[in-house]
Protein backbone atom coordinates (compact mmCIF):
# COMPACT_ATOMS: atom_id res chain seq x y z
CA UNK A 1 -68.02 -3.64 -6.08
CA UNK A 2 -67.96 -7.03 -6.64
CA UNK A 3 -66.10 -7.02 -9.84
CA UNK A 4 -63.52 -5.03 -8.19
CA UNK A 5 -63.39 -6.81 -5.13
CA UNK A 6 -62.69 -10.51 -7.79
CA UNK A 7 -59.54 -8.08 -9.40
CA UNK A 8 -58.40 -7.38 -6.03
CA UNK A 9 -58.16 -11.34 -5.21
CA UNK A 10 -56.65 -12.12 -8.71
CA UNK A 11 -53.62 -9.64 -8.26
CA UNK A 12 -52.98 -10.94 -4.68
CA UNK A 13 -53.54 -14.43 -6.08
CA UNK A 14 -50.53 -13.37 -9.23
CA UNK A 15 -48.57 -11.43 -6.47
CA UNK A 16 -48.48 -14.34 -4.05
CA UNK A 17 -47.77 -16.44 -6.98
CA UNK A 18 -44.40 -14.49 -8.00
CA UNK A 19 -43.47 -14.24 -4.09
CA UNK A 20 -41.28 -17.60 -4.54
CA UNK A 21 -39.85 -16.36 -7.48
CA UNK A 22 -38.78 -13.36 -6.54
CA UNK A 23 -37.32 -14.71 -3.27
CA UNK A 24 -35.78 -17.50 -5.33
CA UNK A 25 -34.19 -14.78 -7.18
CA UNK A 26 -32.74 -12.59 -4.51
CA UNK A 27 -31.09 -15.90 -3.11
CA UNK A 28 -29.67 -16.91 -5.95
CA UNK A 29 -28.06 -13.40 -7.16
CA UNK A 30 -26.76 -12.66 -3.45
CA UNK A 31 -25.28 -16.61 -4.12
CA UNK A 32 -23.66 -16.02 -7.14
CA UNK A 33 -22.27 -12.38 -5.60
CA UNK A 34 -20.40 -14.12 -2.73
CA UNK A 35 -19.23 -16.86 -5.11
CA UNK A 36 -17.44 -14.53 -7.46
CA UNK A 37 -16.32 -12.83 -4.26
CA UNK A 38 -14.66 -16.23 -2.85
CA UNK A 39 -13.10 -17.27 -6.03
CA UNK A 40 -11.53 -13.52 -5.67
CA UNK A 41 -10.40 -14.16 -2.51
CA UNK A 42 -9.10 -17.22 -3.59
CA UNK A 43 -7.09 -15.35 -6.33
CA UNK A 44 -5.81 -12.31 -4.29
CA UNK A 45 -4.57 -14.20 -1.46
CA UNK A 46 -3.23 -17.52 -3.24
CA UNK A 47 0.58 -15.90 -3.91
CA UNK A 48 0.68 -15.16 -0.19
CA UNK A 49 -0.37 -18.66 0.83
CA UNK A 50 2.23 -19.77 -1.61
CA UNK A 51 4.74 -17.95 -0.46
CA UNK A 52 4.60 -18.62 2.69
CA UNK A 53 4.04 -22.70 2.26
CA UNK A 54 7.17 -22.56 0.07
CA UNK A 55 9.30 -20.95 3.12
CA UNK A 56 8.32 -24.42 4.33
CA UNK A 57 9.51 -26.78 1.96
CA UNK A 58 12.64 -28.55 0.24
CA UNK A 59 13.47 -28.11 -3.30
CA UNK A 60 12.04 -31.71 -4.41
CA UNK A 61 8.59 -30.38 -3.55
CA UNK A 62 8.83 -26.77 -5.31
CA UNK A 63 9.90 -28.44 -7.89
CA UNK A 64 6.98 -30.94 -8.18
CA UNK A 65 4.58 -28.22 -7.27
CA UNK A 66 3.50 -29.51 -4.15
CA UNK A 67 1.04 -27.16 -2.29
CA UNK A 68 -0.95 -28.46 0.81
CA UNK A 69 1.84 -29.12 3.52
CA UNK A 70 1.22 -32.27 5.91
CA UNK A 71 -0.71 -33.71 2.87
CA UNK A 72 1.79 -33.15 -0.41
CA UNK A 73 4.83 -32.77 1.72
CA UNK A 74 6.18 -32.56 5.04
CA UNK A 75 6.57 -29.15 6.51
CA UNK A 76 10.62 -28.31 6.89
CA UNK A 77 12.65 -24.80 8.58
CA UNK A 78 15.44 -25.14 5.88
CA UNK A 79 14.23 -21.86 4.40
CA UNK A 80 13.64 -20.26 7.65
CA UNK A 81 17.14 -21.79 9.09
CA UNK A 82 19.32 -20.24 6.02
CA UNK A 83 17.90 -16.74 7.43
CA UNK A 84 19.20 -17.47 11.17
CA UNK A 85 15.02 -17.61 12.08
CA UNK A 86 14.28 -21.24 12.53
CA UNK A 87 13.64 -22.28 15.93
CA UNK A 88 17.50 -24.39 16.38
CA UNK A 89 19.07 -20.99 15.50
CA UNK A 90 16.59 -18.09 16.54
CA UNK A 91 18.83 -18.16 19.86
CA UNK A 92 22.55 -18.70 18.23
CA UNK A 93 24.85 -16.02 15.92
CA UNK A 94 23.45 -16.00 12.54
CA UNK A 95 25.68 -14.21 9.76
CA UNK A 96 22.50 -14.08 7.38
CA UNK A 97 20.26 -13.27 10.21
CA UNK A 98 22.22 -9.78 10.94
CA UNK A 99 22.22 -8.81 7.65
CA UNK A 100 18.30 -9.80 7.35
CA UNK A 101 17.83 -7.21 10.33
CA UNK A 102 20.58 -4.68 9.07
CA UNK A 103 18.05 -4.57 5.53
CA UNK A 104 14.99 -4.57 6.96
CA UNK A 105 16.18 -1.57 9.36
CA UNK A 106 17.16 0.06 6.41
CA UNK A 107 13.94 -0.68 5.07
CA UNK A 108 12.07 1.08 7.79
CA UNK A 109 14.09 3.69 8.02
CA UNK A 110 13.99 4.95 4.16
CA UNK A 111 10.06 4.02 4.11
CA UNK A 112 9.38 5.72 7.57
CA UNK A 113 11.59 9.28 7.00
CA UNK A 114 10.20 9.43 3.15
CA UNK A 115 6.61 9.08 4.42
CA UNK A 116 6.90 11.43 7.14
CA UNK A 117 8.64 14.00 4.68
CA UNK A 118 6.53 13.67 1.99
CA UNK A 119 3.38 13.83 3.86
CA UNK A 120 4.90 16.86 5.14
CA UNK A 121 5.32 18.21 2.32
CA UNK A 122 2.29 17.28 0.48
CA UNK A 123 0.34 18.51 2.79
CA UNK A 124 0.75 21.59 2.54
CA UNK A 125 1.18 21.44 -1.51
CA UNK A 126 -2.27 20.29 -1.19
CA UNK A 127 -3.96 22.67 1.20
CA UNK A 128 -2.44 25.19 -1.32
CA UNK A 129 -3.82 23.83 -3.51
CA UNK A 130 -7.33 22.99 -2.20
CA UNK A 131 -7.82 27.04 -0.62
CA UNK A 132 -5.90 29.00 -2.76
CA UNK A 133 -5.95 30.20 -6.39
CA UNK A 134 -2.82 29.89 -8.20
CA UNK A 135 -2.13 30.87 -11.76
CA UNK A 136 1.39 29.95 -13.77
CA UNK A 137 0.37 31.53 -17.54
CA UNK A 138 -2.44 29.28 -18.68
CA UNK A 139 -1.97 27.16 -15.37
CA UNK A 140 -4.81 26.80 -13.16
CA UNK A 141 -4.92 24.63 -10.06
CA UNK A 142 -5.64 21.96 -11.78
CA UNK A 143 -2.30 21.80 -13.84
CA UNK A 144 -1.06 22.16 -11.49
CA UNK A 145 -2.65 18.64 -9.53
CA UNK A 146 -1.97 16.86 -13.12
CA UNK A 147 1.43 18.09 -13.30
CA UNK A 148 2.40 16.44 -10.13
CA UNK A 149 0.65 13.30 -10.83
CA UNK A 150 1.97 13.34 -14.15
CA UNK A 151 5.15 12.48 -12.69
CA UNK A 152 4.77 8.94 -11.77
CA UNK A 153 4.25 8.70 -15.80
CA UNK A 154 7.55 8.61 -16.00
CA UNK A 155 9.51 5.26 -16.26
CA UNK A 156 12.25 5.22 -12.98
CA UNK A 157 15.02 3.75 -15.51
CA UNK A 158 14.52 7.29 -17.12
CA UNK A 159 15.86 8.67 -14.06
CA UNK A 160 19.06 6.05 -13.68
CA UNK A 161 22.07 8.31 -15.32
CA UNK A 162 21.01 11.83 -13.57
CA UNK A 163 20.33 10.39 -10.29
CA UNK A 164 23.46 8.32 -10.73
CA UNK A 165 25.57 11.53 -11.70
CA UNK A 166 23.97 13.79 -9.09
CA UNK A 167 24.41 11.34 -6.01
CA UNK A 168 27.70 10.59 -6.91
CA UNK A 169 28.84 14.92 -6.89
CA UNK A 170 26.83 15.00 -3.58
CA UNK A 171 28.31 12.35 -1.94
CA UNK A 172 24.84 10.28 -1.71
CA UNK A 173 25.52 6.91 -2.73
CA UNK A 174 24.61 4.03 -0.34
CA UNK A 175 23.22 6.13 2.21
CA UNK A 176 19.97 6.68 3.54
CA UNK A 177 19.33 10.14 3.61
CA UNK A 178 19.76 9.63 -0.28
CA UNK A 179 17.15 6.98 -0.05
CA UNK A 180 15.04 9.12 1.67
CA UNK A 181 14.93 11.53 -0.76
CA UNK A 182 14.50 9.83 -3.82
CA UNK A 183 11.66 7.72 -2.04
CA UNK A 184 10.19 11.05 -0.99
CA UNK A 185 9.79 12.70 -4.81
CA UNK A 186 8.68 9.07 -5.73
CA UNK A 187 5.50 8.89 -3.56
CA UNK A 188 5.12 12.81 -3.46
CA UNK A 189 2.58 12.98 -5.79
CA UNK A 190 0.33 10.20 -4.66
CA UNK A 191 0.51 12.13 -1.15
CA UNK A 192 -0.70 15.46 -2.63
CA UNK A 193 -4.01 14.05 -4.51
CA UNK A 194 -4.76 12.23 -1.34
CA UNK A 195 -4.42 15.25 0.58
CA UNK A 196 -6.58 17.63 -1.90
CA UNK A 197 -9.16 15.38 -2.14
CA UNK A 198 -9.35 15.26 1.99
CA UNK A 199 -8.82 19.11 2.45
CA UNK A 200 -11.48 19.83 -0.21
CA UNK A 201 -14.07 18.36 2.24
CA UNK A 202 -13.11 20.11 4.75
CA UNK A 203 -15.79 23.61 4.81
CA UNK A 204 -14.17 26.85 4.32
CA UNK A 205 -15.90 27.84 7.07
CA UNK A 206 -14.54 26.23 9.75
CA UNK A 207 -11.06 28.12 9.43
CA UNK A 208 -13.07 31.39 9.12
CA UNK A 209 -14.04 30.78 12.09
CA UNK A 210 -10.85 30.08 13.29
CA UNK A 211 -9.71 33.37 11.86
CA UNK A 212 -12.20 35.01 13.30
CA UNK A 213 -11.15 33.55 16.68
CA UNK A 214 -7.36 35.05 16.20
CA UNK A 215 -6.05 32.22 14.65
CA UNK A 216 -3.18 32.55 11.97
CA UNK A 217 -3.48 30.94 8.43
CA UNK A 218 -1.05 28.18 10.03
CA UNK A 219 -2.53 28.10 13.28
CA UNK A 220 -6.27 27.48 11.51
CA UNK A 221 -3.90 24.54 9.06
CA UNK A 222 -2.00 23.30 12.22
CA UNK A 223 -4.86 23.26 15.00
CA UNK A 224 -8.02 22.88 12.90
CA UNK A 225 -7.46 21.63 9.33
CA UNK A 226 -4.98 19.14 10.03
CA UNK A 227 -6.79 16.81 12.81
CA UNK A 228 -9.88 16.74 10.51
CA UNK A 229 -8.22 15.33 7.80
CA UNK A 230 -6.28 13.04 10.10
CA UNK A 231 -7.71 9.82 8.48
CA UNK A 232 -6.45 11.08 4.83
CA UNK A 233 -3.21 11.41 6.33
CA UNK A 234 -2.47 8.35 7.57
CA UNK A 235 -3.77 7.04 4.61
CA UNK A 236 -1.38 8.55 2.54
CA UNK A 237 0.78 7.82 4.85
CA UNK A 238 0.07 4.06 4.28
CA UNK A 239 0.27 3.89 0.87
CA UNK A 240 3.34 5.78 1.01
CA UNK A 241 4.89 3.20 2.93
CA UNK A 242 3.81 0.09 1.29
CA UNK A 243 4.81 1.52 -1.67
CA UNK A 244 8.76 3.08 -0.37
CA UNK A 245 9.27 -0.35 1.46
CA UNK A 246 8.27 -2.43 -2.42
CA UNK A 247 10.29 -0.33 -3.93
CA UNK A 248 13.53 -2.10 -5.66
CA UNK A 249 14.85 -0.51 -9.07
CA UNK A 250 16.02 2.63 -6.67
CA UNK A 251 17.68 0.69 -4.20
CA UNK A 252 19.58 -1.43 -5.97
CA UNK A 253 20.73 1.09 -8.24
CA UNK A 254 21.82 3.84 -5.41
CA UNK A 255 23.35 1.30 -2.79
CA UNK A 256 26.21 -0.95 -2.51
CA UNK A 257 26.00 -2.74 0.89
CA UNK A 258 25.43 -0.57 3.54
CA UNK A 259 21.69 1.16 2.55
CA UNK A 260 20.18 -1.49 1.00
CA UNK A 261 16.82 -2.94 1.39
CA UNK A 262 14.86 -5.91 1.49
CA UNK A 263 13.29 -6.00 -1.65
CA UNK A 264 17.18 -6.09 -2.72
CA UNK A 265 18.29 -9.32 -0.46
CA UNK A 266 14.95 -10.76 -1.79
CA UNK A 267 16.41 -10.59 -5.75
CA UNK A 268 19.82 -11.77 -4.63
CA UNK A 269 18.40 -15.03 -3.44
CA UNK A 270 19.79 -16.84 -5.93
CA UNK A 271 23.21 -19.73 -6.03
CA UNK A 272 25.34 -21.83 -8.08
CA UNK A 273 22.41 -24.25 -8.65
CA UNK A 274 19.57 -21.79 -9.52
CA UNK A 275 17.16 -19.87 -7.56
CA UNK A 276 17.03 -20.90 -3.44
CA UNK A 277 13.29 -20.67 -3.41
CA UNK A 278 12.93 -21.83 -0.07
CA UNK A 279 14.79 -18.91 1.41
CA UNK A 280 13.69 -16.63 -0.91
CA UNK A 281 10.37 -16.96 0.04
CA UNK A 282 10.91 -17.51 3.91
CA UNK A 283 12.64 -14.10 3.40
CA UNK A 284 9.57 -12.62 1.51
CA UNK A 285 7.19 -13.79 4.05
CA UNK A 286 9.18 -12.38 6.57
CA UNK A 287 9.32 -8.95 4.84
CA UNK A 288 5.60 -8.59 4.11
CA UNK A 289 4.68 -9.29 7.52
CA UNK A 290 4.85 -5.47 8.39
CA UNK A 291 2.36 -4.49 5.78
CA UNK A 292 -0.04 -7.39 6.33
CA UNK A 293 -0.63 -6.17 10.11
CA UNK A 294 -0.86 -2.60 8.61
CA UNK A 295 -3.51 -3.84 6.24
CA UNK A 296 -5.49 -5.31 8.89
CA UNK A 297 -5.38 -3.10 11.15
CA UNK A 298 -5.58 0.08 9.65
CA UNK A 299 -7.65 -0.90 6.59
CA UNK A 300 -10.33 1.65 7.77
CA UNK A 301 -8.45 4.49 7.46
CA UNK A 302 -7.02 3.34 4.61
CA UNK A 303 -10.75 3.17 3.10
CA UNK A 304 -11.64 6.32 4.43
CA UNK A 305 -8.89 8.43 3.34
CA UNK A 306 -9.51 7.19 0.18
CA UNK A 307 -12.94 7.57 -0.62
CA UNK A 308 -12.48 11.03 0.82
CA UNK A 309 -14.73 13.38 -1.63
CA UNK A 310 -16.61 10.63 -3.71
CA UNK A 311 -19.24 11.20 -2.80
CA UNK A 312 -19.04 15.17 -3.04
């Protein structure tokens, strides 16, 4: 007993020993986690903070690369007044300033119908998909999934001459409806893999018993599937617009004057002297506004229609 009873001591003697140590440790991995995780912060967020200090300054200090206002220069609305949005001509007529708002309505417009359609769409593709066995030949379901996503494989300037040739015979050319389209089979894909993933959690059972109840196929879909899988819709939803309102190869190539978007005004920024930084980026800051509140405020759906079925 008391040669067991000496061991005892000696391993509570080691263990206390290796207590600091261990807590040393812990502290100084959970330090080094949430100092890679600054200096990523740092990274990810540094082109918006130098965007939006540029909207603020004159072309002496872009060009000298000055970056903390008040301290490497003095703060000025000269990028902000070329866009009609500086506080001396928020309140008077602003040629630039209408066609800011004509774009960016444009903008919303194209994003917000090609969303809505292709989540329409998609979502049904994908509850298809997700409850029903479909075979094309050697085609399974899952082909079928890859074949869609196999789409966005395929370089846009690919697609300039027929999409050129077919708007022009259909009279689509610098409109939004033709926008809306193409912005629609662009983001389809993404919408449908969201979806699929979202409806696969969903348990069979549940529409059984909706079935059961007298339900239709479309009545289980419309009353029961669909609010379930709510958060996977709006994030695909989401995504769909971030990515329709980015998009620029499309835009400029199907529009003239009266359908374009931002993205387009942002590359035309440019003058007899060189690039107009200033109002270039007071007009980028001004255009990713919408999706920075959308990040922020949605970012948990976002997450959650995401991870949907990860962890299946």
């Amino acid at each position: 007993m008391t040669a067991d009873v000496a061991i005892g001591r000696a391993s509570k003697a080691r263990a206390q020993e290796r207590a600091p140590s261990r807590a040393w440790a812990r502290i100084g991995g959970r330090a080094l986690i949430y100092a890679a995780l600054i200096v990523w912060t740092f990274i990810a967020l540094f082109p918006l903070y130098w965007t939006l200090t540029t909207s603020f300054k004159l072309g002496k200090d872009v060009t000298q690369g000055h970056m903390i206002p008040w301290l490497d220069f003095m703060p000025s609305w000269k990028g902000w007044q070329s866009l009609g949005l500086s506080p001396d001509s928020i309140f008077q007529s602003w040629q630039s300033r209408d066609e800011f708002l004509k774009r960016f309505v444009n903008s919303v417009i194209a994003s917000l119908g090609a969303s809505a359609l292709a989540l329409a769409l998609g979502s049904m593709a994908a509850y298809g998909l997700s409850r029903f066995n479909y075979r094309f030949g050697r085609w399974g379901n899952k082909d079928i999934s890859f074949f869609f996503l196999s789409q966005l494989i395929l370089p846009p300037v690919v697609l300039a001459m027929p999409f050129l040739v077919l708007y022009k015979e259909l009279a689509l050319l610098d409109t939004r409806i033709g926008l809306i389209l193409v912005y629609t089979l662009m983001v389809l894909p993404i919408v449908i893999w969201v979806m699929r993933d979202q409806f696969d959690t969903i348990p069979t059972e549940i529409e059984q018993a909706a079935l059961v109840d007298g339900c239709s196929i479309w009545g289980a879909f419309f009353r029961v599937v669909l609010p379930i899988a709510l958060p996977g819709m709006v994030a695909a939803f989401i995504l769909s617009i971030v990515l329709c309102w980015n998009e620029y190869f499309f835009s400029s190539l199907l529009t003239g004057f009266d359908a374009q978007t931002l993205p387009v005004m942002v590359a035309s920024q440019t003058g007899s002297q060189g690039i107009n930084w200033w109002s270039m980026a007071a007009l980028s800051t001004a255009a990713i506004m919408p999706l920075v509140l959308i990040g922020i405020f949605l970012e948990r759906y976002i997450v959650m229609g995401l991870t949907a079925g990860s962890g299946k």
